[in-house]
Protein backbone atom coordinates (compact mmCIF):
# COMPACT_ATOMS: atom_id res chain seq x y z
CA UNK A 1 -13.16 23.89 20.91
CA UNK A 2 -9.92 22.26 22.98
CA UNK A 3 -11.98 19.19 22.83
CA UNK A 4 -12.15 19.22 18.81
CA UNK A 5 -8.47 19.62 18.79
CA UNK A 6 -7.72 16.99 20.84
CA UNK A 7 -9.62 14.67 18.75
CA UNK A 8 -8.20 15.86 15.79
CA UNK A 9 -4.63 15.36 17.12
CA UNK A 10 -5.19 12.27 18.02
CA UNK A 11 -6.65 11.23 14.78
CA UNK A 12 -4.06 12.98 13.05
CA UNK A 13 -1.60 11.22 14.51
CA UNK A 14 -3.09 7.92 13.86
CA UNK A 15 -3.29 8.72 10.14
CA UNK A 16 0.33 9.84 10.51
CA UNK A 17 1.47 7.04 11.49
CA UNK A 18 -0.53 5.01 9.21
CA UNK A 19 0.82 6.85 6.14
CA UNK A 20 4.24 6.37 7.50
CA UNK A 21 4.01 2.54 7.61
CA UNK A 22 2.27 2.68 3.97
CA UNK A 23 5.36 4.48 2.60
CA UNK A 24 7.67 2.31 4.74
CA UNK A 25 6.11 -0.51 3.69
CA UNK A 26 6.04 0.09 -0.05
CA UNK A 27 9.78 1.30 0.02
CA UNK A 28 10.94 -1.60 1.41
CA UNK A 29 8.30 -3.64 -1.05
CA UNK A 30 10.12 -2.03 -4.01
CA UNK A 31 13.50 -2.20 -2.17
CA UNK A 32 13.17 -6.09 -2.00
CA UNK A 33 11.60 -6.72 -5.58
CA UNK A 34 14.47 -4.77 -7.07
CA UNK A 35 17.21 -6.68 -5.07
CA UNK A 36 15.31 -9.81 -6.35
CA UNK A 37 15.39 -8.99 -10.34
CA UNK A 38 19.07 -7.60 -9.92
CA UNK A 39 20.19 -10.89 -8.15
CA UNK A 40 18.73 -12.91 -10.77
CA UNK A 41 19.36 -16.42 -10.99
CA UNK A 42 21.31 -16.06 -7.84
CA UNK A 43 18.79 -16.17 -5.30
CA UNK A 44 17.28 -19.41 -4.51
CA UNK A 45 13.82 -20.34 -6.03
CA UNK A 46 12.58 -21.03 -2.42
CA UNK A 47 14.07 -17.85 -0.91
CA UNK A 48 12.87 -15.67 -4.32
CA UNK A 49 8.98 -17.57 -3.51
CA UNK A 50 9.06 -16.42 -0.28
CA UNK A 51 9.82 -12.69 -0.52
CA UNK A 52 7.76 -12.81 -3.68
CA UNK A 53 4.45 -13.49 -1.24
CA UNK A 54 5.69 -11.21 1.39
CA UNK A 55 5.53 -8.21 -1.73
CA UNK A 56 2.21 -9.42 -2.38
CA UNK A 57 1.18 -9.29 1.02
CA UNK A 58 2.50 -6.19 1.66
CA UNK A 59 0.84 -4.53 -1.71
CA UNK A 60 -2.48 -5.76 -0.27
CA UNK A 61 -2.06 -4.52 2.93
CA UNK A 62 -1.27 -1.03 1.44
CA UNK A 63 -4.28 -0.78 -0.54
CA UNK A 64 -6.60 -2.09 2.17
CA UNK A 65 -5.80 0.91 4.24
CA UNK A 66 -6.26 -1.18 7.09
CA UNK A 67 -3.64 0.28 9.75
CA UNK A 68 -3.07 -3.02 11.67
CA UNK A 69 -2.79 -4.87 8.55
CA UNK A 70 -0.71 -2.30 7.06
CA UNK A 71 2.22 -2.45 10.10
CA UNK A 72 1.60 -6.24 10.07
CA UNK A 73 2.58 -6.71 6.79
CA UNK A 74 5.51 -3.76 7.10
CA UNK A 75 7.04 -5.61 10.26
CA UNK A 76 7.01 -8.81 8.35
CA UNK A 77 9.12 -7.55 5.29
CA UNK A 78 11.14 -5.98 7.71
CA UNK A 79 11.99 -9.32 9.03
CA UNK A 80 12.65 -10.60 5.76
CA UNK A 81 14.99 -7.93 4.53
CA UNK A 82 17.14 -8.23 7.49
């Protein structure tokens, strides 16, 4: 029985932290296309290409549920929004 609930834990924790880099990721997904569509013409085409394959990225990470691919594709936007 104390063997079943350290396996649980540990996969709880796993899909914890997965969720939490979904969300994360998504947030800052949003956060970026917003800041994109209320800069407008201001942000250069180049710049406005880039994050706009990053979002995609990220979108497809999110609904692959692939942990590594999801905090892959969370550190990278990350990067980007800095």
């Amino acid at each position: 029985m104390v063997n079943d609930a350290e396996e649980n834990a540990a996969r709880d924790k796993e899909f914890k932290e997965t969720a939490e880099a979904r969300n994360e990721a998504d947030h800052l997904a949003f956060s970026l296309e917003k800041a994109i569509q209320d800069a407008g013409e201001n942000v250069d085409a180049a710049d406005k290409a880039q994050a706009e394959e990053v979002i995609k990225r990220v979108r497809d990470a999110v609904a692959s549920d692939d942990p590594a691919r999801i905090k892959e594709a969370r550190d990278e936007i990350q990067k980007l929004s800095m």
